[in-house]
PDB file of N, CA and C in Angstrom:
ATOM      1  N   UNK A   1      24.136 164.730-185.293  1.00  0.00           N
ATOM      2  CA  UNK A   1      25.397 164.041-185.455  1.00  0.00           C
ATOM      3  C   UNK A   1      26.187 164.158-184.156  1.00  0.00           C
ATOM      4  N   UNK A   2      26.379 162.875-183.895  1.00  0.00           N
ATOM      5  CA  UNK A   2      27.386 162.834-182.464  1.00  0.00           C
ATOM      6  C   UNK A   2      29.021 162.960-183.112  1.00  0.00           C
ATOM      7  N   UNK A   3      29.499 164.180-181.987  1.00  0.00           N
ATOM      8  CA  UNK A   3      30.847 164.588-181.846  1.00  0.00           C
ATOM      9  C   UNK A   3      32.244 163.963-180.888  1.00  0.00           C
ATOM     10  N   UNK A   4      33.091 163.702-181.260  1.00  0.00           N
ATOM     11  CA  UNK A   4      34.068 163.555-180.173  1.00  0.00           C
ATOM     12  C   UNK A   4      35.522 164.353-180.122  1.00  0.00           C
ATOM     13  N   UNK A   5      35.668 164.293-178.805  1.00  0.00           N
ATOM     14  CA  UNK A   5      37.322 165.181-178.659  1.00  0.00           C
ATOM     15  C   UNK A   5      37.883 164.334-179.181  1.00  0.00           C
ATOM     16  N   UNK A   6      39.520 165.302-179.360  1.00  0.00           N
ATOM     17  CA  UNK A   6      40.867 164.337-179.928  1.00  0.00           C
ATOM     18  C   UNK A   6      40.721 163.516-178.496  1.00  0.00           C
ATOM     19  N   UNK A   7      40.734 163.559-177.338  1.00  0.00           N
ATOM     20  CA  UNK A   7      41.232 162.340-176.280  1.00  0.00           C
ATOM     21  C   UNK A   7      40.428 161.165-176.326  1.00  0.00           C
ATOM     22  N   UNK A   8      39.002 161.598-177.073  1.00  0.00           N
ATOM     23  CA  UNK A   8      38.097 159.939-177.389  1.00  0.00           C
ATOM     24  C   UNK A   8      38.439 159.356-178.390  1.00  0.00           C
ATOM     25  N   UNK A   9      38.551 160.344-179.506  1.00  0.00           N
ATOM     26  CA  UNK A   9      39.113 159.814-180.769  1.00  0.00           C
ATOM     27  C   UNK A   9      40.084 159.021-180.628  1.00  0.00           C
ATOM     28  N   UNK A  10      41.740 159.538-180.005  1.00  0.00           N
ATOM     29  CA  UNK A  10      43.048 158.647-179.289  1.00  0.00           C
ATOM     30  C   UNK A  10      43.067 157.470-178.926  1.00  0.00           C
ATOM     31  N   UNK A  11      42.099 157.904-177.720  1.00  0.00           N
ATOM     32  CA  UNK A  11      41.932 156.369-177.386  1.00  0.00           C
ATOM     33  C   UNK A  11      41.199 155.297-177.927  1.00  0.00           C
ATOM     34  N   UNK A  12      40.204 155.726-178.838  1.00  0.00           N
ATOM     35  CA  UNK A  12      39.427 154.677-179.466  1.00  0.00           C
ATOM     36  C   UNK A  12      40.576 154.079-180.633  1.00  0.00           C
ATOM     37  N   UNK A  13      41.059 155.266-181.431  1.00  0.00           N
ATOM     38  CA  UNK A  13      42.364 154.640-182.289  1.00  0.00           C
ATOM     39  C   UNK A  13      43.594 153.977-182.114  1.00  0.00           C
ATOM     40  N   UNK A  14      43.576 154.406-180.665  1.00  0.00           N
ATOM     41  CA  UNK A  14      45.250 154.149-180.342  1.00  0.00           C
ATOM     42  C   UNK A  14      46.387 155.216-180.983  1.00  0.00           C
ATOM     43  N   UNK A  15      46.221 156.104-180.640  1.00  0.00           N
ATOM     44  CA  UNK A  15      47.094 157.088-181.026  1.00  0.00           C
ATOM     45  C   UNK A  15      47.150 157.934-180.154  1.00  0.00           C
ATOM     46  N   UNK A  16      48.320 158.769-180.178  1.00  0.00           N
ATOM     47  CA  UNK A  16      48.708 160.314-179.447  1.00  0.00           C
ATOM     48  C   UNK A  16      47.812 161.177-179.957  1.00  0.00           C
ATOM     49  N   UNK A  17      47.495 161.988-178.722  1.00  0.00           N
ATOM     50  CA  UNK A  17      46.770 163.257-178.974  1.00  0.00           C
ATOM     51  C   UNK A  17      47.217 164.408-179.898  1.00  0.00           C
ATOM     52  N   UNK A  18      48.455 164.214-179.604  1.00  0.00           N
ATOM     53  CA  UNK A  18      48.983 165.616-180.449  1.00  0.00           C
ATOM     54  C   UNK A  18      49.401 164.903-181.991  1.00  0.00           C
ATOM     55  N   UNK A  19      49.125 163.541-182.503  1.00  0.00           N
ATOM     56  CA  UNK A  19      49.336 162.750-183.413  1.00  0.00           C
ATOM     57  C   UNK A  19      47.848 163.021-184.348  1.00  0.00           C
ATOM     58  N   UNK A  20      46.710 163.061-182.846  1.00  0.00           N
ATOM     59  CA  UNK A  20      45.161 163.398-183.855  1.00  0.00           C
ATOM     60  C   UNK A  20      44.988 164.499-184.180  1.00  0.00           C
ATOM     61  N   UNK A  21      45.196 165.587-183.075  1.00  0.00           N
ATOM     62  CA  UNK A  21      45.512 167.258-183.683  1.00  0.00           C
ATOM     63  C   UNK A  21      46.437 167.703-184.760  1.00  0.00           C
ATOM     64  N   UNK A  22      47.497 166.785-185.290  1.00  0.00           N
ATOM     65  CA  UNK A  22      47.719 166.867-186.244  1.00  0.00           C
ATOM     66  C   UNK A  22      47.087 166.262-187.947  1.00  0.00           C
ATOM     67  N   UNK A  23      46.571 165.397-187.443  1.00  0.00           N
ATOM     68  CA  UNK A  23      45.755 165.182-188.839  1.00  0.00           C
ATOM     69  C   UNK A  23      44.507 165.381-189.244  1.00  0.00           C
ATOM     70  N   UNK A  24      43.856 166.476-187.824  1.00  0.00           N
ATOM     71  CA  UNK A  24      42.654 167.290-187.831  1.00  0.00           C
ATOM     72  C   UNK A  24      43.322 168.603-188.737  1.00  0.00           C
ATOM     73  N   UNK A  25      44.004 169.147-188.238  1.00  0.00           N
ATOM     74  CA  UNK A  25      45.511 170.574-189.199  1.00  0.00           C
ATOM     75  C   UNK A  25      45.908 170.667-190.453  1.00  0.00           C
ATOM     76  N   UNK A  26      45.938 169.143-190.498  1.00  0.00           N
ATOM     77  CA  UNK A  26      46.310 168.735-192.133  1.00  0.00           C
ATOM     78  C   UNK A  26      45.388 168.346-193.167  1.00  0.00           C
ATOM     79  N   UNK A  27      43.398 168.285-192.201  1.00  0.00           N
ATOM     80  CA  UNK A  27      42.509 167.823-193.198  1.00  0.00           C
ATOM     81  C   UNK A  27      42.419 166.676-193.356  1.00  0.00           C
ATOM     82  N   UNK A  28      42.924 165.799-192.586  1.00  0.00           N
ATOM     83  CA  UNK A  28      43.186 164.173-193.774  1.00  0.00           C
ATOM     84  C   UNK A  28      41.977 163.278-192.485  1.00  0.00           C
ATOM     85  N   UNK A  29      41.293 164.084-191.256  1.00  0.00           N
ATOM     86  CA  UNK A  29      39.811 163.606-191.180  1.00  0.00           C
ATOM     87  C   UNK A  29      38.848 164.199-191.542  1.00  0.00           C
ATOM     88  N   UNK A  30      38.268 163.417-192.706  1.00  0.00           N
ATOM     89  CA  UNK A  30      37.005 164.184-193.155  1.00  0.00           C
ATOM     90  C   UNK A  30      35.851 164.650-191.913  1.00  0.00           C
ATOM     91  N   UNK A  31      35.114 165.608-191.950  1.00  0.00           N
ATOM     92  CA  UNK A  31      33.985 166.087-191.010  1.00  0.00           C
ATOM     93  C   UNK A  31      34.637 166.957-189.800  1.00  0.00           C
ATOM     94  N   UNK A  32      35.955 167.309-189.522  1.00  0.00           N
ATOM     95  CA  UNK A  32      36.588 167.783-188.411  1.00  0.00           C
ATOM     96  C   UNK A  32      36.282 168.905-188.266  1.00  0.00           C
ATOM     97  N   UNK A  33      36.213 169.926-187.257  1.00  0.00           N
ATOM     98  CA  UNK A  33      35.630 171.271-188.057  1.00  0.00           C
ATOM     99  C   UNK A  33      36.537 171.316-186.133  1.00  0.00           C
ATOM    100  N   UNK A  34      37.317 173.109-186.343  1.00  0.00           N
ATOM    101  CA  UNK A  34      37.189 173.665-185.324  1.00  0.00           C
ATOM    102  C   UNK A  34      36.645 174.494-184.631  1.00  0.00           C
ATOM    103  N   UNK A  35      36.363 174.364-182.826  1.00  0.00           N
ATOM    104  CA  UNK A  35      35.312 175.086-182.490  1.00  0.00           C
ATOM    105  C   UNK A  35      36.466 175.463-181.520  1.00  0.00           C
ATOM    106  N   UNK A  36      36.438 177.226-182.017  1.00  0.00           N
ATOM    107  CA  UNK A  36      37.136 178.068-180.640  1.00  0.00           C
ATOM    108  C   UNK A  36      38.742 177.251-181.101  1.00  0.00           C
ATOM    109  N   UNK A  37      39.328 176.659-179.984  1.00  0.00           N
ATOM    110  CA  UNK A  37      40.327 175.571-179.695  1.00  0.00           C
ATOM    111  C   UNK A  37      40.526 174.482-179.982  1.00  0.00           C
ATOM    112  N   UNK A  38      39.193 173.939-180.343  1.00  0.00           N
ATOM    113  CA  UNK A  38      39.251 172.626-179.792  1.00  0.00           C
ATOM    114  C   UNK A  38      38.732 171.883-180.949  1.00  0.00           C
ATOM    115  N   UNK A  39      39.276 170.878-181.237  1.00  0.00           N
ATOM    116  CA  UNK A  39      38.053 169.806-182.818  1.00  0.00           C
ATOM    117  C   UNK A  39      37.715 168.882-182.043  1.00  0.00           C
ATOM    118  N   UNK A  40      36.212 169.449-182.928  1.00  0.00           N
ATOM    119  CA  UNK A  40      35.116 168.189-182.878  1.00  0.00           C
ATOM    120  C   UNK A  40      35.413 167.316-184.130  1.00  0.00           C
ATOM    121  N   UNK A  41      35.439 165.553-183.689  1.00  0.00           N
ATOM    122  CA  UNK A  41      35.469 165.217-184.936  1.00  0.00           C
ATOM    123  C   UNK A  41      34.150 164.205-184.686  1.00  0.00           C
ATOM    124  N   UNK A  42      34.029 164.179-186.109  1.00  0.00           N
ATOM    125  CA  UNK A  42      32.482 163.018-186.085  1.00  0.00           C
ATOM    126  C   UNK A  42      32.891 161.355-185.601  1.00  0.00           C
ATOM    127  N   UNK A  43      31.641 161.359-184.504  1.00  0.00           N
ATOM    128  CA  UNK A  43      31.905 159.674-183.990  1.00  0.00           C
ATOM    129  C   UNK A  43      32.373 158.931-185.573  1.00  0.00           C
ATOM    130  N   UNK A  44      31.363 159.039-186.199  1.00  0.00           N
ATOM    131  CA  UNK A  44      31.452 157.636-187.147  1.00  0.00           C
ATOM    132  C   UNK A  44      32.826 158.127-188.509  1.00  0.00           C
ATOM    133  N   UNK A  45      33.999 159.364-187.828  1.00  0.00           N
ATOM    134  CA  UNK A  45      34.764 159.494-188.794  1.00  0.00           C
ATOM    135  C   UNK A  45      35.543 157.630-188.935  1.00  0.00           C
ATOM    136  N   UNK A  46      36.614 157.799-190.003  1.00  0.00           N
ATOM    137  CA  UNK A  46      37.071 156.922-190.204  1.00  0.00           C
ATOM    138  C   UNK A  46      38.907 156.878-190.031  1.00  0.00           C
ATOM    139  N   UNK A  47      39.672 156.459-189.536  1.00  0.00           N
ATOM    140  CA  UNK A  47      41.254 156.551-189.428  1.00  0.00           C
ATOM    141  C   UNK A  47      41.609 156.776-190.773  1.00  0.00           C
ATOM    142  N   UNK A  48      42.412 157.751-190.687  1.00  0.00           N
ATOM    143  CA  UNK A  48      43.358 158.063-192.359  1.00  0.00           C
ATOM    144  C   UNK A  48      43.940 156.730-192.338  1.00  0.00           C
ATOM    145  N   UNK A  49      44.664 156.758-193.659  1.00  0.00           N
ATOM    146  CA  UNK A  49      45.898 155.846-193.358  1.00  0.00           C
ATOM    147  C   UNK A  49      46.768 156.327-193.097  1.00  0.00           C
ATOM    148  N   UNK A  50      47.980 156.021-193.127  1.00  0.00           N
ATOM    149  CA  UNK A  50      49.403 155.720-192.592  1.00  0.00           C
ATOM    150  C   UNK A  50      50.105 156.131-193.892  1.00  0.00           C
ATOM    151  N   UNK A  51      50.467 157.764-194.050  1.00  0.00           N
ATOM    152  CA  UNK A  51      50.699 158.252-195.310  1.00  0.00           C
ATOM    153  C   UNK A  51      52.508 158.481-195.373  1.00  0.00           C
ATOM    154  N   UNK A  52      53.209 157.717-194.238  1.00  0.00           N
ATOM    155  CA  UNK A  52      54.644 157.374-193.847  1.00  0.00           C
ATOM    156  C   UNK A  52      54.984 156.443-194.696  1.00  0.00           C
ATOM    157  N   UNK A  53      56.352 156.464-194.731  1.00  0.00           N
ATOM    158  CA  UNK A  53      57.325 155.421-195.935  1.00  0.00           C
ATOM    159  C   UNK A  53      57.452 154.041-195.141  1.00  0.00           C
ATOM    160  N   UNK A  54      57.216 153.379-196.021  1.00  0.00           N
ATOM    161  CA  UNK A  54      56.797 151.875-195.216  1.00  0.00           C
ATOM    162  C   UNK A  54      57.908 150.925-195.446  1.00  0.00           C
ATOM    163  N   UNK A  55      58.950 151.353-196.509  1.00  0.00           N
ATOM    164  CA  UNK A  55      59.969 150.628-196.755  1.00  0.00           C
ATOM    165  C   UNK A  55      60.923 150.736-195.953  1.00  0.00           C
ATOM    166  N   UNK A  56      61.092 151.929-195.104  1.00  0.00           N
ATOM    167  CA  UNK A  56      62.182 152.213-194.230  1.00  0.00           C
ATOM    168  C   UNK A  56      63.337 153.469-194.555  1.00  0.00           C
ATOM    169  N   UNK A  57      63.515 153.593-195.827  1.00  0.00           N
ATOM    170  CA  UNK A  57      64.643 153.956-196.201  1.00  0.00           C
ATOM    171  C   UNK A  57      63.911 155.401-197.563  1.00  0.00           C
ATOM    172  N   UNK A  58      64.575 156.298-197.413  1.00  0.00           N
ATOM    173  CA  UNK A  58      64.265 157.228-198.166  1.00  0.00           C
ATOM    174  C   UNK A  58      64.828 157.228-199.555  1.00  0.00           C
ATOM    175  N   UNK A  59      63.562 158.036-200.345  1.00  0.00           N
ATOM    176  CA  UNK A  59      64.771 157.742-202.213  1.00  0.00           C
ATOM    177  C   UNK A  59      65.008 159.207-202.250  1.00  0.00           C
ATOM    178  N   UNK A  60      66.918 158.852-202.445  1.00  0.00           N
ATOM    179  CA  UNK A  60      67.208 160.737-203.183  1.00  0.00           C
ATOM    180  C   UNK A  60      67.414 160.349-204.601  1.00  0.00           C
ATOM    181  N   UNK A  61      67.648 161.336-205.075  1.00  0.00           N
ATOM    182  CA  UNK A  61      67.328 161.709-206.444  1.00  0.00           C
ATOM    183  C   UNK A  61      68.756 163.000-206.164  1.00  0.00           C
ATOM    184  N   UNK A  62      69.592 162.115-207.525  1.00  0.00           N
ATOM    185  CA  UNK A  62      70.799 163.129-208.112  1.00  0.00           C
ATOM    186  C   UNK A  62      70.525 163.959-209.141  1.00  0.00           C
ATOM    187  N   UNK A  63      70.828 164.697-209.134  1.00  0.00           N
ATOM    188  CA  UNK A  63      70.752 166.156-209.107  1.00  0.00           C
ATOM    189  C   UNK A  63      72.075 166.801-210.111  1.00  0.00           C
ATOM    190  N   UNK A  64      72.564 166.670-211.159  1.00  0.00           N
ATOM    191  CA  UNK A  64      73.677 167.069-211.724  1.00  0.00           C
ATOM    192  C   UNK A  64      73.242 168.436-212.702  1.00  0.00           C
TER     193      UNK A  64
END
């Protein structure tokens, strides 16, 4: 199985590095595994989605 750094991964996705080291941290790429420092993630992983609020605007909830 072929491996890649977060900086191949980045650029193949279009994303920040410290944007892929975070969702290597959080689990949400399957196959990521760390070595020493550094994650390897699998060539043929797949982009999470986009697990951000898409409407813009946050819901609170009252509280009495």
């Amino acid at each position: 199985m072929e491996y890649l750094s977060i900086s191949q991964v980045a650029e193949k996705w279009r994303l920040s590095t410290r944007r892929i080291n975070v969702l290597c941290s959080e689990g949400r790429i399957l196959g990521a595994t760390k070595i020493g420092s550094y994650w390897a993630i699998p060539a043929d992983a797949e982009k999470p989605a986009d697990a951000r609020i898409k409407s813009g605007r946050y819901v609170k909830t009252k509280e009495n």
